[in-house]
PDB file of N, CA and C in Angstrom:
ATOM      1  N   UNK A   1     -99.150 102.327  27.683  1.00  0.00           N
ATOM      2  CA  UNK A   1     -97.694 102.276  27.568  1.00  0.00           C
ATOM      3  C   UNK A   1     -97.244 100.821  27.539  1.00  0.00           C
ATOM      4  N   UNK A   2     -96.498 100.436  26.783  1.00  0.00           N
ATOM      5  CA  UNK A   2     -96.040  99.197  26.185  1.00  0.00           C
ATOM      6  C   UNK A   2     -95.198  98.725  27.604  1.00  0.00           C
ATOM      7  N   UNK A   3     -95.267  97.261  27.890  1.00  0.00           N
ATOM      8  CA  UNK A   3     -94.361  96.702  29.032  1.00  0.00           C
ATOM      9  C   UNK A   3     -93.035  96.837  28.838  1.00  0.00           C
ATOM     10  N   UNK A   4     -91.990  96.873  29.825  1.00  0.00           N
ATOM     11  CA  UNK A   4     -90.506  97.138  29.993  1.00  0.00           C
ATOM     12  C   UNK A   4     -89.995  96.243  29.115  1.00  0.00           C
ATOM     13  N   UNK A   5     -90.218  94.663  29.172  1.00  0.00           N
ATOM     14  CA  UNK A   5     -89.956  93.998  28.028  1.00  0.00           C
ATOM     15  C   UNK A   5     -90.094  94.269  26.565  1.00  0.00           C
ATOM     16  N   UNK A   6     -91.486  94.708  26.560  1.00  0.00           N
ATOM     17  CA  UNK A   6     -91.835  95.206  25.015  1.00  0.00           C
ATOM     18  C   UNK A   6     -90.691  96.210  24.419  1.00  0.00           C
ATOM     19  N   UNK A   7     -90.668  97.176  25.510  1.00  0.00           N
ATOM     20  CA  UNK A   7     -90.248  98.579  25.132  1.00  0.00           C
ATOM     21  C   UNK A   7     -88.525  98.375  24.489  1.00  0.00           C
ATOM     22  N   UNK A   8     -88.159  97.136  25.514  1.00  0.00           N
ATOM     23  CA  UNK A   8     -86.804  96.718  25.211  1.00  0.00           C
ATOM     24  C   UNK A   8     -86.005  96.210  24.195  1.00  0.00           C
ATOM     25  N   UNK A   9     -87.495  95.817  23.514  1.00  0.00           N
ATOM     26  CA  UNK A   9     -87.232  95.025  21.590  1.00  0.00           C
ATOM     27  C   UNK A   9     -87.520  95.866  21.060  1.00  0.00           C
ATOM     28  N   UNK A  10     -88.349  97.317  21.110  1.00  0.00           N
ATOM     29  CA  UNK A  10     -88.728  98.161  20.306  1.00  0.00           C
ATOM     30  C   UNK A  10     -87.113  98.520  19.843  1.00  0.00           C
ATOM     31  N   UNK A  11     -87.270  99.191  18.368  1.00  0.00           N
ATOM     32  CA  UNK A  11     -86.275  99.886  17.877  1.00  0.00           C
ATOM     33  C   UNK A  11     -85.649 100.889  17.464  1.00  0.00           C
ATOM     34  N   UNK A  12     -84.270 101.722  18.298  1.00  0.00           N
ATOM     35  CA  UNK A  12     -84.522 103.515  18.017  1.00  0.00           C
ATOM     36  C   UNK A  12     -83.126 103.375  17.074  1.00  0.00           C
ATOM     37  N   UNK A  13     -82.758 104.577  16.750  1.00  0.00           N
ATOM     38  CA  UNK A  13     -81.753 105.377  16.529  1.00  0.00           C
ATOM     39  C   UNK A  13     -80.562 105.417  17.364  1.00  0.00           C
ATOM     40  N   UNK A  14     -79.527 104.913  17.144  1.00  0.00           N
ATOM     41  CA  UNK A  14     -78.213 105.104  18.022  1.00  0.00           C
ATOM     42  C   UNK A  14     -77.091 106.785  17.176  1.00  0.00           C
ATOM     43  N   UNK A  15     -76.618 107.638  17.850  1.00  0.00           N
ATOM     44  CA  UNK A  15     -75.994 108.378  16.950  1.00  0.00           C
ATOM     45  C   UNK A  15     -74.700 108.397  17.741  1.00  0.00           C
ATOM     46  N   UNK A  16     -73.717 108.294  16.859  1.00  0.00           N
ATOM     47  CA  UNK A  16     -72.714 108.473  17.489  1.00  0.00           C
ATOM     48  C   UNK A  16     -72.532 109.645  16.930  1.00  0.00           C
ATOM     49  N   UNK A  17     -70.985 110.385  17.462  1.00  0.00           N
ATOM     50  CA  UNK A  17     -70.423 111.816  17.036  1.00  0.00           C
ATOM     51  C   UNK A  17     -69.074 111.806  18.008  1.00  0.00           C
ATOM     52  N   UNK A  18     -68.199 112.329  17.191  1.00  0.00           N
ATOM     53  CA  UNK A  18     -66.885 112.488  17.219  1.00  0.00           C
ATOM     54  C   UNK A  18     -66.159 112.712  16.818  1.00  0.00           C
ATOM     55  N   UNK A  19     -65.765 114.248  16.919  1.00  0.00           N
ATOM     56  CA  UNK A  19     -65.104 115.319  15.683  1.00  0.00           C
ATOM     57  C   UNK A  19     -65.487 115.175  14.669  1.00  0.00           C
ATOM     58  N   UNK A  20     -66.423 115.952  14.334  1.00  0.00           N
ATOM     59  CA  UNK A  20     -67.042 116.043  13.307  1.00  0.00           C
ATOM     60  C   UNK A  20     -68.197 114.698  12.282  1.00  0.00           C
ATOM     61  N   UNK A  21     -67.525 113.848  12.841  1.00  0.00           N
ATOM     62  CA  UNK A  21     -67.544 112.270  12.240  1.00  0.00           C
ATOM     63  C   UNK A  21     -69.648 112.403  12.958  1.00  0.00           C
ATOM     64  N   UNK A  22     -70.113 111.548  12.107  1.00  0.00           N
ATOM     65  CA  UNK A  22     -71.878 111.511  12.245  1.00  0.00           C
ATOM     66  C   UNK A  22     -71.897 109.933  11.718  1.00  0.00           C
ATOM     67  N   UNK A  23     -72.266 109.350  13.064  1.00  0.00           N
ATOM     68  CA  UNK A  23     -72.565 107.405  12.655  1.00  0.00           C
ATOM     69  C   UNK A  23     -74.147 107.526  13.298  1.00  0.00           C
ATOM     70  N   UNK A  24     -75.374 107.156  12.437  1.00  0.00           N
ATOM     71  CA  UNK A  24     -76.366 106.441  12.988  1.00  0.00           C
ATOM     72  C   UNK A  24     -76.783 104.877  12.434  1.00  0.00           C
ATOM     73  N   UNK A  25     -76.903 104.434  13.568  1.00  0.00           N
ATOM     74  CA  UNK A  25     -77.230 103.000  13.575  1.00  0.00           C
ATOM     75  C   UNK A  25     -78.696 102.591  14.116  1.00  0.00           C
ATOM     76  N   UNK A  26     -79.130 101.601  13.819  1.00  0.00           N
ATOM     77  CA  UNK A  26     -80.291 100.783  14.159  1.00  0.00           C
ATOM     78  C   UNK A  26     -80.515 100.185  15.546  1.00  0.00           C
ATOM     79  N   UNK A  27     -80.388  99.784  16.740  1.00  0.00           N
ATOM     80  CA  UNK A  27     -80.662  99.159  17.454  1.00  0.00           C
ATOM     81  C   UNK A  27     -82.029  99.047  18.532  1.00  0.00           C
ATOM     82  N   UNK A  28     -81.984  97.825  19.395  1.00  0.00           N
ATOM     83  CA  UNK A  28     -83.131  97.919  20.274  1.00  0.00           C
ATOM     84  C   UNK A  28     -82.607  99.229  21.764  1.00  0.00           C
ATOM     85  N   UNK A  29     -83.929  98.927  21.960  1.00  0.00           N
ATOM     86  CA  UNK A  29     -83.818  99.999  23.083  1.00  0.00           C
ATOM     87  C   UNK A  29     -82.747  99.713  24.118  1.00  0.00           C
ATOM     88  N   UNK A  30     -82.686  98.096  24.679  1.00  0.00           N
ATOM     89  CA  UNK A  30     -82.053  97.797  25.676  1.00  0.00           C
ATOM     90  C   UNK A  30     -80.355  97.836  24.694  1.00  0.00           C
ATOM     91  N   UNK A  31     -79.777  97.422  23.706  1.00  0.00           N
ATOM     92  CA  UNK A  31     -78.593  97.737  23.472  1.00  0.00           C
ATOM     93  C   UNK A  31     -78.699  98.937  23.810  1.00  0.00           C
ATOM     94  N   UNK A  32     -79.127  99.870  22.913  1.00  0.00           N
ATOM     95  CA  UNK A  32     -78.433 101.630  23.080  1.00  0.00           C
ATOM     96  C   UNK A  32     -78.502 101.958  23.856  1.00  0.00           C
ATOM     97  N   UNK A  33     -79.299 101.262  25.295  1.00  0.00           N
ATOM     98  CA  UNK A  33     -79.314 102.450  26.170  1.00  0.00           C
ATOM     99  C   UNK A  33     -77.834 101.508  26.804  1.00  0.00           C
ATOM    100  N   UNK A  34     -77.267 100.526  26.939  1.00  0.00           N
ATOM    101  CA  UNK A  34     -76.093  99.593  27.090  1.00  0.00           C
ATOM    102  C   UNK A  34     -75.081 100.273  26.777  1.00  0.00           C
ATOM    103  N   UNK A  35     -75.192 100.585  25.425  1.00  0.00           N
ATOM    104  CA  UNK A  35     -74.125 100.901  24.577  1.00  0.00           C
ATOM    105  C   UNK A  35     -73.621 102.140  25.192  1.00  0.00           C
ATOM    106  N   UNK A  36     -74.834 103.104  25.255  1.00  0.00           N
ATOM    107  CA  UNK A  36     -74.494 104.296  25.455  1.00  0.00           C
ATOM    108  C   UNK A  36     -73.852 104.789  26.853  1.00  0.00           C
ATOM    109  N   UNK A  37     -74.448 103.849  27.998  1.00  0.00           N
ATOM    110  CA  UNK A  37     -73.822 103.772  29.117  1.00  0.00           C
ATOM    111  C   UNK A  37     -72.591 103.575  28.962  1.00  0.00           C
ATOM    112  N   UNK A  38     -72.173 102.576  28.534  1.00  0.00           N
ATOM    113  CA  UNK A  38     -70.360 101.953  28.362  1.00  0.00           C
ATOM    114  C   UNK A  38     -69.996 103.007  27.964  1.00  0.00           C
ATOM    115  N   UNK A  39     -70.313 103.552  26.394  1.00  0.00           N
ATOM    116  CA  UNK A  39     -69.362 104.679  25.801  1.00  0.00           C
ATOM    117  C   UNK A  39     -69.132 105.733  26.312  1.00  0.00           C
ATOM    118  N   UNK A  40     -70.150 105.930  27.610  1.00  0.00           N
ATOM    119  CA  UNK A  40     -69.751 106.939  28.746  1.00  0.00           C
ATOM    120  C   UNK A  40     -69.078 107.046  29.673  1.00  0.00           C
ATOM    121  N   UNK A  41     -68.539 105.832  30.292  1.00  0.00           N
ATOM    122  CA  UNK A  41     -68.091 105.541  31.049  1.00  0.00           C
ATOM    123  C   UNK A  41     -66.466 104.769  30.439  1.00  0.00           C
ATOM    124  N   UNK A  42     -66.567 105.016  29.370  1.00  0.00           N
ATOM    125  CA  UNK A  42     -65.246 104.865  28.647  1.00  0.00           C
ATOM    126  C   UNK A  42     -64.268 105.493  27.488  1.00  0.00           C
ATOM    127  N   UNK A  43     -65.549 106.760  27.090  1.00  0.00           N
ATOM    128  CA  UNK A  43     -64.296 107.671  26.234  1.00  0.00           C
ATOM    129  C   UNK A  43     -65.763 109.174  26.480  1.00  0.00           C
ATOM    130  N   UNK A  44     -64.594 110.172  26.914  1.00  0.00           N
ATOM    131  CA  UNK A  44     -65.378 111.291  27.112  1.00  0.00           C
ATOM    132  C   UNK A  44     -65.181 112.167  26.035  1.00  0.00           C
ATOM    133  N   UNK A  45     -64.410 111.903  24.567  1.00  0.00           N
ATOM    134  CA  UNK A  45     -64.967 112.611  23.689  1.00  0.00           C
ATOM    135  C   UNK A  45     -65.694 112.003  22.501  1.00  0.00           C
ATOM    136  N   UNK A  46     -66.201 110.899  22.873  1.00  0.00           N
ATOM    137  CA  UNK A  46     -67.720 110.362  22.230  1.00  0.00           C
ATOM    138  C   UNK A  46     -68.644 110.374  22.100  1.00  0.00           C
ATOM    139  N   UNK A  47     -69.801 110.864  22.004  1.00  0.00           N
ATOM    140  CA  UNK A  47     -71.110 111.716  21.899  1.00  0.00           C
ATOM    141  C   UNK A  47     -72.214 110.537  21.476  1.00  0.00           C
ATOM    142  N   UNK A  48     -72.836 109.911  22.574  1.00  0.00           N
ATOM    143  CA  UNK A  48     -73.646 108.694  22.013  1.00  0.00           C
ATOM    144  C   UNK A  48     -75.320 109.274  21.958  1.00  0.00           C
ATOM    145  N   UNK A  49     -76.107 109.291  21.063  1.00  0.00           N
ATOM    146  CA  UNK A  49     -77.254 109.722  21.712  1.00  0.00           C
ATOM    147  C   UNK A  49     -78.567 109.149  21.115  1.00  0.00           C
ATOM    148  N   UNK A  50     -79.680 108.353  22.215  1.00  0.00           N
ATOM    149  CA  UNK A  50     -80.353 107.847  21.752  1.00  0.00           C
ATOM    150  C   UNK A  50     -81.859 108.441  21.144  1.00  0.00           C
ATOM    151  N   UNK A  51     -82.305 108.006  20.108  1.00  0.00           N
ATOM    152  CA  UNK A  51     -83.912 108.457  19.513  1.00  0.00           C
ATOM    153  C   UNK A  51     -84.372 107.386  19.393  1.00  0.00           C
ATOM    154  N   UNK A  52     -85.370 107.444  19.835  1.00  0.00           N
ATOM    155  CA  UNK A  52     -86.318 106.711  20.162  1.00  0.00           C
ATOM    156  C   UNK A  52     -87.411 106.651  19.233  1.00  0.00           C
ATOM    157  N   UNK A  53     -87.093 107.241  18.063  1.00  0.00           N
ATOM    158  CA  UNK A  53     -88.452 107.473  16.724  1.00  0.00           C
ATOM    159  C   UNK A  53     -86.589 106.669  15.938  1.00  0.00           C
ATOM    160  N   UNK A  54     -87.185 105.623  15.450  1.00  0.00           N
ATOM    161  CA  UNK A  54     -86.116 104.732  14.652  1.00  0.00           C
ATOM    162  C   UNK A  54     -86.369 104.815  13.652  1.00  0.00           C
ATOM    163  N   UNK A  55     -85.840 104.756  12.235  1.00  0.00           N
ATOM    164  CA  UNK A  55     -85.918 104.146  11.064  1.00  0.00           C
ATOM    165  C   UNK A  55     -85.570 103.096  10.537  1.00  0.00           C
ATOM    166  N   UNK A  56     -86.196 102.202  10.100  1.00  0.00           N
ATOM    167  CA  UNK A  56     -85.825 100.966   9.685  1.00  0.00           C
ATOM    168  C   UNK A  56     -84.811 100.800   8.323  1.00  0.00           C
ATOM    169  N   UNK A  57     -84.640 102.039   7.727  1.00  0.00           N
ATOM    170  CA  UNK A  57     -83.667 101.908   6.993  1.00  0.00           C
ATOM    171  C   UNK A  57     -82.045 102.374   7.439  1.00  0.00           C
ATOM    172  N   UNK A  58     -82.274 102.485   8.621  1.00  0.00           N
ATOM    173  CA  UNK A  58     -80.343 102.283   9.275  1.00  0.00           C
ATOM    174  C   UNK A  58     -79.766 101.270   9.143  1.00  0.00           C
ATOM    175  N   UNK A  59     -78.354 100.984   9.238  1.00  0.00           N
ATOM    176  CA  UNK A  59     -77.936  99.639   9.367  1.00  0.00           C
ATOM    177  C   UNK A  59     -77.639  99.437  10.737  1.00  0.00           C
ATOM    178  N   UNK A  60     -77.637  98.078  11.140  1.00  0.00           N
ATOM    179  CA  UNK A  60     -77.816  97.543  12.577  1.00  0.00           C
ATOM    180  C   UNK A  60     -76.444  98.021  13.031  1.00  0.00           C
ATOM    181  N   UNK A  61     -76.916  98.425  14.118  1.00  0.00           N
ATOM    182  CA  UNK A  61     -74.995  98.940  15.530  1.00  0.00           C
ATOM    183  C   UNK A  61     -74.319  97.479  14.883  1.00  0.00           C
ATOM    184  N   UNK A  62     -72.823  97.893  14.613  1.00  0.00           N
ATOM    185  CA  UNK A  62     -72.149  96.442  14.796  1.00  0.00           C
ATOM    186  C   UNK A  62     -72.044  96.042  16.133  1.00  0.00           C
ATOM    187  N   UNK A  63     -72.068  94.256  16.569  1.00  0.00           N
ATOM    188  CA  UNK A  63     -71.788  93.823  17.490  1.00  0.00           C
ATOM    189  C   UNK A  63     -72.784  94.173  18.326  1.00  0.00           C
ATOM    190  N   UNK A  64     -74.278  93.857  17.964  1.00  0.00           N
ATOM    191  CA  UNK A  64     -75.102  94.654  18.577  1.00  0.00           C
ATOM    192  C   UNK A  64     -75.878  94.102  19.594  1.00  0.00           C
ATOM    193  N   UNK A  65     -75.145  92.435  19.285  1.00  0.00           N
ATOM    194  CA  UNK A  65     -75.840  91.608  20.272  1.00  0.00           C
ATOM    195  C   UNK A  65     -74.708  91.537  21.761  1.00  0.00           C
ATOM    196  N   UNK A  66     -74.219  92.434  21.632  1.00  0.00           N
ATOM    197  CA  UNK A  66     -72.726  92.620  22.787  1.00  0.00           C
ATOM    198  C   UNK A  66     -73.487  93.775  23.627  1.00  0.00           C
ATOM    199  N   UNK A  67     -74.030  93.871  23.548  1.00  0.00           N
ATOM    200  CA  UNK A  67     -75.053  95.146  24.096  1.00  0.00           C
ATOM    201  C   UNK A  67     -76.469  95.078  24.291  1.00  0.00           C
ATOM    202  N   UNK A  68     -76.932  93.450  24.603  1.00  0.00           N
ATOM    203  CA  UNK A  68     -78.182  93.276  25.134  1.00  0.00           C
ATOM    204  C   UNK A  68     -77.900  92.959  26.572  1.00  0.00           C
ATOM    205  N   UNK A  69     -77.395  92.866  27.148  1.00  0.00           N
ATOM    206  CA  UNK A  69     -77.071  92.810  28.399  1.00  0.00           C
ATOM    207  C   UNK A  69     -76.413  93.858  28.926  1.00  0.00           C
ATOM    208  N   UNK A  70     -76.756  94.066  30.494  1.00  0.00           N
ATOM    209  CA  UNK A  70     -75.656  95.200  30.546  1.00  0.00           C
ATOM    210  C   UNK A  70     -74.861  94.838  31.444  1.00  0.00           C
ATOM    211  N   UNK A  71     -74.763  93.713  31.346  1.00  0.00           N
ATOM    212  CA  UNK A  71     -73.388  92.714  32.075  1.00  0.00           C
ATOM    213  C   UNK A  71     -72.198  92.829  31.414  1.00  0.00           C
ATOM    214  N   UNK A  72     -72.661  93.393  30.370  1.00  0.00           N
ATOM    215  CA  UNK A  72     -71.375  92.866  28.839  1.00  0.00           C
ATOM    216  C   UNK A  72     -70.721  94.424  28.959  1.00  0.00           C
ATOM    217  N   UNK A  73     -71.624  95.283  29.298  1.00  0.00           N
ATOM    218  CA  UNK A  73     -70.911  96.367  28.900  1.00  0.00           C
ATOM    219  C   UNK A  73     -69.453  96.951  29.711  1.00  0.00           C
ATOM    220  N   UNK A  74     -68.846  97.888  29.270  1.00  0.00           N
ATOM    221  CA  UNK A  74     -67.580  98.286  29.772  1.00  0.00           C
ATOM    222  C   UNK A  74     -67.879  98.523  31.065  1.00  0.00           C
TER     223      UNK A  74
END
């Protein structure tokens, strides 16, 4: 099993969902799991959900470097 660091640059699937609406994005592990915390803790009809089998043909989360820390988040 790859180190906590490693695992943290690896790259999944971010999905958002919200009425009906379907966004997937690109990011590392440590944004989405960031991201997804905040968007929980700040709108409860937002549906964030992470995969961890990524494709490299997504386009990157915007603002995605706002979500390597989880100091930054909401």
């Amino acid at each position: 099993m790859p180190e906590p660091d490693q695992q943290s640059r690896g790259h999944c699937r971010v999905r958002i969902l919200d009425a009906g609406l379907r966004l997937d994005f690109r990011a590392t592990i440590a944004q989405a799991h960031n991201f997804a915390d905040a968007m929980g803790k700040w709108s409860s009809e937002l549906s964030v959900c992470v995969d961890h089998d990524s494709d490299i043909d997504l386009p990157p989360l915007p603002c995605a470097r706002l979500w390597s820390h989880p100091r930054f988040a909401l």
